[in-house]
C-alpha atoms as a PDB file:
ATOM      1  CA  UNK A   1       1.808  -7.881 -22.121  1.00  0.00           C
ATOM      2  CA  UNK A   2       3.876  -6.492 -19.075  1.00  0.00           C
ATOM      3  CA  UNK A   3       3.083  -9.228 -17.172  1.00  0.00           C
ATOM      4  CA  UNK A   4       3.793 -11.655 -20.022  1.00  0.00           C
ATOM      5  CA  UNK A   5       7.441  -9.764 -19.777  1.00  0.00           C
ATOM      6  CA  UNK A   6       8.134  -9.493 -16.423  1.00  0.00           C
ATOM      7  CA  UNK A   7      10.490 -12.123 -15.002  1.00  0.00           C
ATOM      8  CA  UNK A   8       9.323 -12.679 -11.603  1.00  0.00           C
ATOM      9  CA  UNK A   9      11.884 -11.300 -10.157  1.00  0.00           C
ATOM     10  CA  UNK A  10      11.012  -8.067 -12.291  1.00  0.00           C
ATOM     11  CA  UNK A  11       7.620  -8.570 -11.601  1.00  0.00           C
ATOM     12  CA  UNK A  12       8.724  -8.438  -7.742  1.00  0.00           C
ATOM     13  CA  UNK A  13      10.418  -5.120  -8.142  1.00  0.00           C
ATOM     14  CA  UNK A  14       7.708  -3.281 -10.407  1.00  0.00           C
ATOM     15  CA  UNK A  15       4.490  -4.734  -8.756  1.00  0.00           C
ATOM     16  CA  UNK A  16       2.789  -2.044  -7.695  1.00  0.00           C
ATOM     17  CA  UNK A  17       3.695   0.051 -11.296  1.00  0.00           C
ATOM     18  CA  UNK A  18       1.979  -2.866 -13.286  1.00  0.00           C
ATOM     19  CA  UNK A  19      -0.709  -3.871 -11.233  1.00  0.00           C
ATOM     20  CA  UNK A  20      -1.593  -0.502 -11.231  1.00  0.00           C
ATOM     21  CA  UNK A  21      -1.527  -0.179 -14.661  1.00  0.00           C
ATOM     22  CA  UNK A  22      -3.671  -3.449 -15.379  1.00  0.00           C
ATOM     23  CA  UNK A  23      -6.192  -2.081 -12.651  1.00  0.00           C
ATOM     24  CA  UNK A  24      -7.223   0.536 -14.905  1.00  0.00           C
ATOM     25  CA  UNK A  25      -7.709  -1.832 -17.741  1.00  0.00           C
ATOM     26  CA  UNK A  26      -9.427  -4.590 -16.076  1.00  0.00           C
ATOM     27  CA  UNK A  27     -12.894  -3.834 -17.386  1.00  0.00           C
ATOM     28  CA  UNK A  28     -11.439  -4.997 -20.393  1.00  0.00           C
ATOM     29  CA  UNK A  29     -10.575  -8.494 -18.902  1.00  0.00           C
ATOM     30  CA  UNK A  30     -13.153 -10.834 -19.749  1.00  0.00           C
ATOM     31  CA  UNK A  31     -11.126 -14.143 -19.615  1.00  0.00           C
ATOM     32  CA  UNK A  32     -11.855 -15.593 -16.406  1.00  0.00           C
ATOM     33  CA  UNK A  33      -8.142 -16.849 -15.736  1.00  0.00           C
ATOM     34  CA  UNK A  34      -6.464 -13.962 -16.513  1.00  0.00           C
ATOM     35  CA  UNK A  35      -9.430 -12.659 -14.161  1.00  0.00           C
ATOM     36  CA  UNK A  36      -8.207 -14.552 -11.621  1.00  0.00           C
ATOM     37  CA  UNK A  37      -4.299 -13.762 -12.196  1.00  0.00           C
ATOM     38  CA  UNK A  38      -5.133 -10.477 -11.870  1.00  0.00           C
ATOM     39  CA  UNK A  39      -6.973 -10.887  -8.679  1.00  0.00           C
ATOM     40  CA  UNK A  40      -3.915 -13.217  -7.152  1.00  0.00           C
ATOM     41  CA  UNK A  41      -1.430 -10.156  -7.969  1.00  0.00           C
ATOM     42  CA  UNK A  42      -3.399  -7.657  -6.327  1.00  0.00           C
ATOM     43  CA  UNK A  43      -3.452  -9.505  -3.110  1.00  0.00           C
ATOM     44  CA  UNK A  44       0.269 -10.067  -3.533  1.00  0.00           C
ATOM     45  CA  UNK A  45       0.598  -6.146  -4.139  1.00  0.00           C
ATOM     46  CA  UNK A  46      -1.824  -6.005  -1.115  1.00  0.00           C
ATOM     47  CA  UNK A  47       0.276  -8.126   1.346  1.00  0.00           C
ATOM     48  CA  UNK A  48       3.442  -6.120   0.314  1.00  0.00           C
ATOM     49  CA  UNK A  49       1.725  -2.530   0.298  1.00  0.00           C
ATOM     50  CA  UNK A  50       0.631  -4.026   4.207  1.00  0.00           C
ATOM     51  CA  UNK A  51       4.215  -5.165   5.054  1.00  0.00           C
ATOM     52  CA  UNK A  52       5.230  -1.735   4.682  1.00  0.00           C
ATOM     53  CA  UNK A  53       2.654   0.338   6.897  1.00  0.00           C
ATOM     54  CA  UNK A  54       0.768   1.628   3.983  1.00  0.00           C
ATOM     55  CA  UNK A  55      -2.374   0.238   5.347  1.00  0.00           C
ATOM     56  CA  UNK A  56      -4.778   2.700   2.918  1.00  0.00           C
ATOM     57  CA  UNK A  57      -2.928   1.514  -0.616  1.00  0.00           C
ATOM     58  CA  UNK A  58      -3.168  -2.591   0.569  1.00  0.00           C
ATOM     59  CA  UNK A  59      -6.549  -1.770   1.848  1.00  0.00           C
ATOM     60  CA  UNK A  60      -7.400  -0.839  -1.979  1.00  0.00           C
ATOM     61  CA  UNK A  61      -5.363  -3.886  -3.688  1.00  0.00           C
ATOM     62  CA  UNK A  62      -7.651  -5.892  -1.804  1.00  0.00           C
ATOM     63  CA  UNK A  63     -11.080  -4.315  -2.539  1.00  0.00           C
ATOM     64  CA  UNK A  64      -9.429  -4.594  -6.379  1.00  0.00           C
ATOM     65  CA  UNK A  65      -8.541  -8.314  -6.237  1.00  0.00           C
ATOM     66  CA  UNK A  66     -12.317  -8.901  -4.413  1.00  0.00           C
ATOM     67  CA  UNK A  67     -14.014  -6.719  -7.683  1.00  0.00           C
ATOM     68  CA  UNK A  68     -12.494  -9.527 -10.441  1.00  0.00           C
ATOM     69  CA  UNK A  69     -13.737 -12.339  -8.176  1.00  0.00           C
ATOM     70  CA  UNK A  70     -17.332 -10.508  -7.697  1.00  0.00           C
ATOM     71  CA  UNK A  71     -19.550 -13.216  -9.813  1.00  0.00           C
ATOM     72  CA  UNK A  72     -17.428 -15.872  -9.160  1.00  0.00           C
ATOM     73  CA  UNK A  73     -19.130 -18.521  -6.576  1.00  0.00           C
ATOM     74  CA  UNK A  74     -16.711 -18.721  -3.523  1.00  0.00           C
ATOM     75  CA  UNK A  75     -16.066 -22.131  -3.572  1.00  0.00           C
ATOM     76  CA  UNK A  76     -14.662 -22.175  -7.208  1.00  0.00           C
ATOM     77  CA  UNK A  77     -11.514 -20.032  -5.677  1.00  0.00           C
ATOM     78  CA  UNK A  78     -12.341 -20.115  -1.923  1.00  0.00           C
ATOM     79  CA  UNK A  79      -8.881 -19.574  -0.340  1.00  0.00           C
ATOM     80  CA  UNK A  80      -8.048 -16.802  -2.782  1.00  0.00           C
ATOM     81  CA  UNK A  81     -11.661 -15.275  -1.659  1.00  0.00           C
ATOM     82  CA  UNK A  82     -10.901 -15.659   1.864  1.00  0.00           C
ATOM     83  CA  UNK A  83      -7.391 -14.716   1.710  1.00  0.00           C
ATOM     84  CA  UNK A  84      -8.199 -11.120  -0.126  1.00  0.00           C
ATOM     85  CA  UNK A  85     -11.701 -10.854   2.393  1.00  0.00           C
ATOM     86  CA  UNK A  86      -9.591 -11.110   5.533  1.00  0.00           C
ATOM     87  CA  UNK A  87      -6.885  -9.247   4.722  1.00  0.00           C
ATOM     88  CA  UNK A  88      -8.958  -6.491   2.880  1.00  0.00           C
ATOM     89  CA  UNK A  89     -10.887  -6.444   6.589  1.00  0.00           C
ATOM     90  CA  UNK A  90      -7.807  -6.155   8.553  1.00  0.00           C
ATOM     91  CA  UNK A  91      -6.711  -2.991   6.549  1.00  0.00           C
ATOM     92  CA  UNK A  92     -10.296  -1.537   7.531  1.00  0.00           C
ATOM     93  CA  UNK A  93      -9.218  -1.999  10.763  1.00  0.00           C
ATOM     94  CA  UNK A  94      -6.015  -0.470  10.331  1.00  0.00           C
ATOM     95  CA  UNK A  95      -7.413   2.110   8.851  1.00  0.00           C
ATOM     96  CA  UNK A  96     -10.233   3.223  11.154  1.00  0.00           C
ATOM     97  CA  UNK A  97     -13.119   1.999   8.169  1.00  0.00           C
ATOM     98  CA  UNK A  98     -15.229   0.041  10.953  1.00  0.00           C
ATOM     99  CA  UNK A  99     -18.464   0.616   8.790  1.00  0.00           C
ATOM    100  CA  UNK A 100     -16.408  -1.413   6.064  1.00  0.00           C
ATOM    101  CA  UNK A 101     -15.150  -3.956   7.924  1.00  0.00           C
ATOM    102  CA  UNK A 102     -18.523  -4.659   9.197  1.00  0.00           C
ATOM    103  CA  UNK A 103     -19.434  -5.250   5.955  1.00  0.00           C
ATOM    104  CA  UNK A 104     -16.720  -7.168   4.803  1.00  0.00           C
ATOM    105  CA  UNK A 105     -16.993  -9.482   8.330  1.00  0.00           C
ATOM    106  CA  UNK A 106     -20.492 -10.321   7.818  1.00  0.00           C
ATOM    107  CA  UNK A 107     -19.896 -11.617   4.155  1.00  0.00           C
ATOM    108  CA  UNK A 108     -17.201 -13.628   5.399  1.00  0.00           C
ATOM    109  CA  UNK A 109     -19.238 -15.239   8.158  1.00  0.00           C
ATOM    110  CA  UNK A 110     -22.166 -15.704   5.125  1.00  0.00           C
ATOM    111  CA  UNK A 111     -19.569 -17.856   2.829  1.00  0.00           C
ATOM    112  CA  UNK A 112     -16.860 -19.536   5.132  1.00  0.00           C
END
């Protein structure tokens, strides 16, 4: 219902209050497009966490986003896989997580 509220604008200014908020409720989510929403706003809570140096917090908007796509196939939403995958490994790296972004590299060289 916030997000249903939110102007985007609003939605802009509050992002990382909601998707917080709807993070701890996603379990809950069982419609695979709001599924997907979800997982879009992360990464855009993800890419603005990373434009301000908080490398840890986008690092975990990511890994969030990535955990509502986990049973979808990759090629049903491919760029929204690799766009979370990459940027979620790049804030491993940021962050000093090279075990992670081992990880997280060799499952993107498995689906791209």
């Amino acid at each position: 219902q916030m997000l249903r509220a939110c102007k985007d604008k609003d939605l802009d200014n509050n992002l990382f209050v909601i998707i917080d908020q709807v993070n701890r409720g996603k379990m809950y989510i069982s419609e695979v497009s709001q599924r997907i929403e979800i997982a879009k706003l992360n990464c855009r809570a993800g890419e603005k966490a990373k434009a301000s140096g908080v490398f840890l917090s986008a690092a975990l908007y990511f890994e969030q986003g990535i955990s509502l796509l986990d049973e979808r196939p990759w090629n049903d939403y491919y760029q929204l896989w690799l766009r979370l995958y990459t940027s979620y490994m790049e804030m491993e790296y940021c962050i000093g997580n090279f075990e992670k972004l081992a990880e997280v590299l060799n499952c993107i060289i498995t689906h791209a």
